[in-house]
Protein backbone atom coordinates (compact mmCIF):
# COMPACT_ATOMS: atom_id res chain seq x y z
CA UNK A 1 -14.04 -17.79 -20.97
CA UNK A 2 -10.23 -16.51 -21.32
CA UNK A 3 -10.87 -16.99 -25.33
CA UNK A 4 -13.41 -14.35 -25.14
CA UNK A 5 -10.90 -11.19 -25.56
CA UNK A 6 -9.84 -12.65 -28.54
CA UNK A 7 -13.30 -12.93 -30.18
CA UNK A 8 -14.11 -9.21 -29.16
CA UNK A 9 -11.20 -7.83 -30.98
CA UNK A 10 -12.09 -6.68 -34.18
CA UNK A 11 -15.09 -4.74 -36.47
CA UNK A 12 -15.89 -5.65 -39.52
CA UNK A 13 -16.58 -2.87 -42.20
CA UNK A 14 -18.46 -4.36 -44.82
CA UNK A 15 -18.81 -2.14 -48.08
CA UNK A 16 -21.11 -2.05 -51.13
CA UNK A 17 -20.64 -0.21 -53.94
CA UNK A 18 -23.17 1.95 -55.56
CA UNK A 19 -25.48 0.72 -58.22
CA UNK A 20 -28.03 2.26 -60.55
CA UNK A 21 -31.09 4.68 -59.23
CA UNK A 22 -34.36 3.48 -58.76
CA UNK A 23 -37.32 5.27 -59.89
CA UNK A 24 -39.09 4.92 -56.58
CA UNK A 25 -37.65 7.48 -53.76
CA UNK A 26 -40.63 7.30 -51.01
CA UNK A 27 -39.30 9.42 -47.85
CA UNK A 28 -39.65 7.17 -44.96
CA UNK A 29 -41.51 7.78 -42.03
CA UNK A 30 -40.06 10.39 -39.29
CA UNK A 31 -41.49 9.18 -36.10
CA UNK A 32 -41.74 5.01 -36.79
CA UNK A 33 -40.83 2.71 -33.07
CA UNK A 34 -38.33 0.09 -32.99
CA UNK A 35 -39.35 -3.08 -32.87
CA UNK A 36 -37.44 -4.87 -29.80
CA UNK A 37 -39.59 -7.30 -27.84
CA UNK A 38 -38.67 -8.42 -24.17
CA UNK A 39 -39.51 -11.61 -22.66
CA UNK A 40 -37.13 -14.36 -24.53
CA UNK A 41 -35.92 -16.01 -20.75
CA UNK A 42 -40.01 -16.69 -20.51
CA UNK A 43 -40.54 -18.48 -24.16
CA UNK A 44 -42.15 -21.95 -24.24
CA UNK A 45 -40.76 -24.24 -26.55
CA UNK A 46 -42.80 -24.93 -29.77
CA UNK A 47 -43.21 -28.65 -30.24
CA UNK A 48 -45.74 -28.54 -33.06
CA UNK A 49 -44.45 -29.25 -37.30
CA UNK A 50 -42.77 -26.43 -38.08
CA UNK A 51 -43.82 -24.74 -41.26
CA UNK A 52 -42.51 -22.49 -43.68
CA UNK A 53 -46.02 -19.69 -43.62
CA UNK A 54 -45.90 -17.65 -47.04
CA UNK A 55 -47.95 -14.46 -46.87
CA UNK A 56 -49.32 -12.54 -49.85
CA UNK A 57 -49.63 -8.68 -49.17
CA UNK A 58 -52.09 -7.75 -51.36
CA UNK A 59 -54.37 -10.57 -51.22
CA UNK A 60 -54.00 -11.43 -47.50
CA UNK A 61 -53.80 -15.54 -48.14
CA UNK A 62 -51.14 -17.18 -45.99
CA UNK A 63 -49.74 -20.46 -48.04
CA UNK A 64 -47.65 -23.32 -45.36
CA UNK A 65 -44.77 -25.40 -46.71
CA UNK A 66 -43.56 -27.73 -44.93
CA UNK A 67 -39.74 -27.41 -44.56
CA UNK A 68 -37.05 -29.91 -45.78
CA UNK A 69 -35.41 -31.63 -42.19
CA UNK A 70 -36.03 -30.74 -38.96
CA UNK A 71 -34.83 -27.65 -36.47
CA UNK A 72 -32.41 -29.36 -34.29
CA UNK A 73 -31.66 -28.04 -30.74
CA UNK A 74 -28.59 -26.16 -29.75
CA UNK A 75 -27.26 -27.31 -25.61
CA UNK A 76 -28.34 -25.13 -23.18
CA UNK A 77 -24.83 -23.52 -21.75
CA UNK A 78 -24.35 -20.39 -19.35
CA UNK A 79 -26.59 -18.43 -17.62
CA UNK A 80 -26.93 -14.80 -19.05
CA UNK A 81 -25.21 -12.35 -18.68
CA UNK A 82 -21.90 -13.92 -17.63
CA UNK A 83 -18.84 -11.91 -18.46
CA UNK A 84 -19.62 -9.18 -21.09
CA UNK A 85 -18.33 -6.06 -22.34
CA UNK A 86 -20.18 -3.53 -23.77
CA UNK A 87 -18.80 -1.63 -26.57
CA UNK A 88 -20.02 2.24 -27.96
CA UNK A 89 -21.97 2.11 -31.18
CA UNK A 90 -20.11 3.82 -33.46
CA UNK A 91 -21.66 5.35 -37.01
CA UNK A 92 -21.43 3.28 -40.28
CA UNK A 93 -21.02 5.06 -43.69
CA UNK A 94 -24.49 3.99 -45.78
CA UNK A 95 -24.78 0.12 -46.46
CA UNK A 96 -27.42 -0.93 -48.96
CA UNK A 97 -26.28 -4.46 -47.52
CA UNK A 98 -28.71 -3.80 -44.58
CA UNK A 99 -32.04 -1.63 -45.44
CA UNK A 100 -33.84 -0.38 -42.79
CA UNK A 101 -38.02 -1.68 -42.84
CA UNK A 102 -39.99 0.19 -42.08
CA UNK A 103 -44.08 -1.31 -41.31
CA UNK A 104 -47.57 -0.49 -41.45
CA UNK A 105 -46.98 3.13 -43.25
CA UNK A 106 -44.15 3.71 -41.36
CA UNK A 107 -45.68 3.10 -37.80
CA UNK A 108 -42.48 0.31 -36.83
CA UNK A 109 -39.09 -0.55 -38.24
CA UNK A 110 -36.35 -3.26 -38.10
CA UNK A 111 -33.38 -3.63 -39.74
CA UNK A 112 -32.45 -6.81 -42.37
CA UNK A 113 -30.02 -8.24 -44.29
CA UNK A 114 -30.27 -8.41 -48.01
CA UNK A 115 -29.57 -12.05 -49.34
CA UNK A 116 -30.68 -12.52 -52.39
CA UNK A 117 -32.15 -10.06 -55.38
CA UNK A 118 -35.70 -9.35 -53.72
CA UNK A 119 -35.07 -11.21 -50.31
CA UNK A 120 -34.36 -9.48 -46.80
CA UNK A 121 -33.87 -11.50 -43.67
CA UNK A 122 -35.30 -10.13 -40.47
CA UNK A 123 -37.02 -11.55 -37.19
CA UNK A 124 -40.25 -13.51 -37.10
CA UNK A 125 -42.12 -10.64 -35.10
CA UNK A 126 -40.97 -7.73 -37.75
CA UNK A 127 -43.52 -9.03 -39.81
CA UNK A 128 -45.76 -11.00 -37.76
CA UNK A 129 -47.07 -9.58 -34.22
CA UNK A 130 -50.16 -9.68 -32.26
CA UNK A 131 -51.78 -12.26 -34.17
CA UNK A 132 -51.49 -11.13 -37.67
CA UNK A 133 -48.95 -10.01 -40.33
CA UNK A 134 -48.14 -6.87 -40.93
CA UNK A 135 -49.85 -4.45 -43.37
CA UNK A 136 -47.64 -3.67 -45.89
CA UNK A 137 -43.74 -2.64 -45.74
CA UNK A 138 -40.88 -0.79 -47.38
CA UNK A 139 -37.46 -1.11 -47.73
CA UNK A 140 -34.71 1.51 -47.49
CA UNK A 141 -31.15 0.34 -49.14
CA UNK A 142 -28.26 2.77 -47.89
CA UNK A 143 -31.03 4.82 -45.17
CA UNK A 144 -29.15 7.26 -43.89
CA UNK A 145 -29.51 10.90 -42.09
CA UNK A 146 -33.14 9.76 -41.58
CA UNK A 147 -34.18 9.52 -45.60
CA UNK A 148 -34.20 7.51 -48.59
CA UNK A 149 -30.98 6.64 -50.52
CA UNK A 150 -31.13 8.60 -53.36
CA UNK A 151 -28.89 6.05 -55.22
CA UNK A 152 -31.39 3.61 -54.80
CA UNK A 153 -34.69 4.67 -52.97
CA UNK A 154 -37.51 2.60 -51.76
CA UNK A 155 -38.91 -1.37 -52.08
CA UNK A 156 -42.53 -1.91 -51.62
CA UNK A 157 -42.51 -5.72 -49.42
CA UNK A 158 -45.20 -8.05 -51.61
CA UNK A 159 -44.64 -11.22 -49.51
CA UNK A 160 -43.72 -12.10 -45.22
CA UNK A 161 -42.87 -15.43 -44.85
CA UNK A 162 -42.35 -16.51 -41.21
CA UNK A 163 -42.29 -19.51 -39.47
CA UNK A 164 -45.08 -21.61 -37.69
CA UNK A 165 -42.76 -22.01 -34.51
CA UNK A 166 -43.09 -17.88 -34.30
CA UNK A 167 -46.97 -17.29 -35.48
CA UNK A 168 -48.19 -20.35 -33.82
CA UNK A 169 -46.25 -20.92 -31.06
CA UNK A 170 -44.69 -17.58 -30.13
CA UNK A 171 -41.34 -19.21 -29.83
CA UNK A 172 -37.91 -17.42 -30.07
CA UNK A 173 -36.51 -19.74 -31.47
CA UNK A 174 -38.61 -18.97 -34.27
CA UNK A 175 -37.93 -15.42 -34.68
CA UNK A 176 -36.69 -15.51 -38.43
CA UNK A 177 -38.26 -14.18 -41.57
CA UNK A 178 -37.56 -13.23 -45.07
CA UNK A 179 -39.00 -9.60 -46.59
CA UNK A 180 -39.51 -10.34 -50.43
CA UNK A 181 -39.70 -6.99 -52.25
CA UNK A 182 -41.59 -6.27 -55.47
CA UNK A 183 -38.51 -5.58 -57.91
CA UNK A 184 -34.16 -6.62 -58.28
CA UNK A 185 -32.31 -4.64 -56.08
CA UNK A 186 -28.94 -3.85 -57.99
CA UNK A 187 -26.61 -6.67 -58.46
CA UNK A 188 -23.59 -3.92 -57.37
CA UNK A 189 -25.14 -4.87 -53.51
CA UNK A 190 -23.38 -7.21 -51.58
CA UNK A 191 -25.75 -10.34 -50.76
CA UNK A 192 -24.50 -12.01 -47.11
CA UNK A 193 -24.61 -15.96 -47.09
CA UNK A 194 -26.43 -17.88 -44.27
CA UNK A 195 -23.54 -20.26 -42.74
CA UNK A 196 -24.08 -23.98 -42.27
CA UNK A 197 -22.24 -24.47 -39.11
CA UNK A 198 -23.96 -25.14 -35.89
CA UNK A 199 -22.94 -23.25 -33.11
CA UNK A 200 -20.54 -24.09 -30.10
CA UNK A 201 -22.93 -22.54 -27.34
CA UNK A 202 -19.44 -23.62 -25.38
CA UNK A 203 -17.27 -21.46 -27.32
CA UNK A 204 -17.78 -17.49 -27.55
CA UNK A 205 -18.61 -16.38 -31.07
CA UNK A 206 -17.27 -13.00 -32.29
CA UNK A 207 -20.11 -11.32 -34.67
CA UNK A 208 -20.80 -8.08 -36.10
CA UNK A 209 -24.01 -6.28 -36.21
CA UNK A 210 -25.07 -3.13 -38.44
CA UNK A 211 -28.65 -1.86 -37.95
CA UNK A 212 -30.90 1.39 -36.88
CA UNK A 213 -31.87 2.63 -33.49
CA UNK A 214 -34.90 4.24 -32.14
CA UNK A 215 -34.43 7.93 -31.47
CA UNK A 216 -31.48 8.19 -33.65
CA UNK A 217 -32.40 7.61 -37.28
CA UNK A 218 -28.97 9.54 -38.70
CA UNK A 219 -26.98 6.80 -39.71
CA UNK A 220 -25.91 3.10 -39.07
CA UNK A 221 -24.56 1.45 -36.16
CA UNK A 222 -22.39 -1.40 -35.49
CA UNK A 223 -22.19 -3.31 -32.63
CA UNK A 224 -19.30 -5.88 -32.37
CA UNK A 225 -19.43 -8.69 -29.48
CA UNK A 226 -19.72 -12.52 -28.94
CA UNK A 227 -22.80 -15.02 -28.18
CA UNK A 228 -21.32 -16.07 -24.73
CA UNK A 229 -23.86 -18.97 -24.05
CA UNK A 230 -27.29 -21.05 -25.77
CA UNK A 231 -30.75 -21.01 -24.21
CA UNK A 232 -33.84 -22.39 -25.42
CA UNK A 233 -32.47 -22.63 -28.36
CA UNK A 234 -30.94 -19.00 -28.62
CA UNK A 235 -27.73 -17.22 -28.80
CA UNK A 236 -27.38 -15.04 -25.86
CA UNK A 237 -24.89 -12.21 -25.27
CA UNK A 238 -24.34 -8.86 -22.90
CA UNK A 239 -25.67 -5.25 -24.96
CA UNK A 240 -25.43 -3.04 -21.79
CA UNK A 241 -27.59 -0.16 -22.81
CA UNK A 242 -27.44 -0.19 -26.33
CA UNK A 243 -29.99 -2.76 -27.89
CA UNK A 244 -30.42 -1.67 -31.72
CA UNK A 245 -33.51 -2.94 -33.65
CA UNK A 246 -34.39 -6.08 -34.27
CA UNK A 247 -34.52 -8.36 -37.80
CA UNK A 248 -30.16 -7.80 -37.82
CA UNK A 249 -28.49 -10.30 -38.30
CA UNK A 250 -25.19 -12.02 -36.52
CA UNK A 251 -22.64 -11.61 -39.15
CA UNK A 252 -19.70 -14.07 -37.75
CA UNK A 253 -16.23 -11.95 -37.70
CA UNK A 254 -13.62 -13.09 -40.52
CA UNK A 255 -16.26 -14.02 -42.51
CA UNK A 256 -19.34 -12.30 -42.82
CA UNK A 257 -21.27 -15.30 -42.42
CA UNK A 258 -24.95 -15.22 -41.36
CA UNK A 259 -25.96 -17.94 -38.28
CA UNK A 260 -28.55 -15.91 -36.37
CA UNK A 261 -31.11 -13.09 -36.27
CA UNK A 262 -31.61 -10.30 -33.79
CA UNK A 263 -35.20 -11.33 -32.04
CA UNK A 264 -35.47 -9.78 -28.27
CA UNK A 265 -33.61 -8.67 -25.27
CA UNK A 266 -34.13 -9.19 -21.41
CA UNK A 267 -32.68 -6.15 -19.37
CA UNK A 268 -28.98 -5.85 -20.74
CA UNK A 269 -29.29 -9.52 -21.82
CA UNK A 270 -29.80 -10.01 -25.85
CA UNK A 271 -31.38 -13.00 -27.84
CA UNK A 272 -30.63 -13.77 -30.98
CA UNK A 273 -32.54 -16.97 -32.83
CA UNK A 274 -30.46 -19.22 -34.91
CA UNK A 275 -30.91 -20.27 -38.47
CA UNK A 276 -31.27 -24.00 -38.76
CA UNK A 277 -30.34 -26.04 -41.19
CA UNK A 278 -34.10 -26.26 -41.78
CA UNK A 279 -35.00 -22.51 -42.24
CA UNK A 280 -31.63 -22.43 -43.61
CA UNK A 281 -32.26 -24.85 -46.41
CA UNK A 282 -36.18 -23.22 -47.19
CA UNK A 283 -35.12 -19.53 -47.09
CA UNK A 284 -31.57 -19.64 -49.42
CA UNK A 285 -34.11 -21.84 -51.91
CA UNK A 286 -36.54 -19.22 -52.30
CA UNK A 287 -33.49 -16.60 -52.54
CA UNK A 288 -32.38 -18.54 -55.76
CA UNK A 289 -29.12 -19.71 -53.71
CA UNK A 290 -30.62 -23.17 -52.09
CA UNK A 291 -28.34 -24.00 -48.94
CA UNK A 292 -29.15 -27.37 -47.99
């Protein structure tokens, strides 16, 4: 683990500049609850086909596609939390790169990752808990000081689309989806690109993070560290006291490449699921940039 000092070193600032107002400027909800689930050292494997699941909003009819390949597994390596350091969170300016969701009228939020013109990524259980999808959902570009953007307001969600692994089997593995919201969000905001490389469970992995926290709904935060170790086919690494929400995603440092999705924590132990080549392949296609 001597390589590990070198992967910490280093934030990345991503930037966006500012594109055209939206019409829409809904003021999000004051009180909503992070969603950060516990229990990822207790998951059962899912073993069944996994399946892209498609949910319409306003109809309430869930569509499967079956993905293209398979979700290979990544070796099991370390036991968490090893050797970790846990860094402050500092502020972010506003990043329409990463809206903040908020669900159910405001009720729960996550953060996400914009990747294509109507597509957010975010975990499995953002959209789908307890059963059953989520009500409805809107999207907050540059959310800061607890408000709207007024450079580019609010995104109603119309479709979820999760994964069988996560609404059948309640796997963390699982824990990806993709927010697709009901109009182009301007083509001045950076898009991230989902990386094709498999992880090294062997070798730490510097990434970035930029998301919302409960209690503090001011600004962004960024959280800078490495995945330290694989288990049950997650990325694991040491967060201390500082967990963020979930649906961020693991932007690798230098690059800026996406290979994994904030899902759940146990004690000062996060869990992050990683993109396959599968879910990969399935979720660039329907953002118009097919990664396969």
């Amino acid at each position: 683990m001597k390589s590990m000092a070198t992967a910490l070193m280093g934030f990345l600032c991503i930037t966006a500049a500012y594109g055209q107002a939206v019409p829409e400027t809904l003021a999000p909800h004051p009180n909503a609850r992070s969603l950060d689930i516990e229990g990822s050292a207790t998951t059962k494997a899912f073993t069944g086909q996994s399946a892209a699941i498609i949910y319409d909003i306003q109809t309430g009819a869930s569509t499967p596609v079956t993905l293209s390949g398979d979700d290979p597994t990544l070796p099991e390596y370390g036991e968490p939390p090893m050797n970790g350091v846990r860094f402050d969170l500092p502020d972010m300016p506003p990043n329409p790169s990463f809206p903040r969701i908020e669900f159910n009228d405001g009720a729960t939020f996550c953060s996400s990752t914009v990747i294509g013109p109507r597509h957010l990524l975010t975990a499995g259980h953002c959209v789908f808990d307890g059963g059953s999808f989520r009500q409805n959902a809107t999207a907050y570009p540059g959310y800061t000081n607890g408000a709207s953007s007024p450079e580019y307001g609010a995104f109603r969600a119309v479709r979820f689309i999760a994964f069988s692994g996560w609404t059948q089997g309640h796997d963390f593995a699982h824990d990806v989806a993709l927010v697709e919201i009901d109009r182009d969000l301007p083509a001045t905001i950076t898009r991230h690109v989902m990386e094709a490389a498999k992880p090294n469970c062997q070798t730490p992995n510097g990434f970035d993070r930029y998301f919302y926290v409960e209690g503090d709904t001011r600004l962004l935060k960024n959280l800078g560290l490495v995945h330290i170790g694989c288990k049950q086919n997650t990325l694991f690494f040491f967060i201390g006291e500082g967990r963020g929400s979930s649906g961020s995603s693991a932007l690798r440092q230098g690059s800026g490449g996406i290979y994994a999705v904030r899902s759940n924590f146990l004690g000062p132990v996060g869990y992050d699921a990683w993109i396959t080549p599968a879910k990969r392949c399935f979720l660039t296609g329907r953002a118009g940039t097919p990664s396969c």
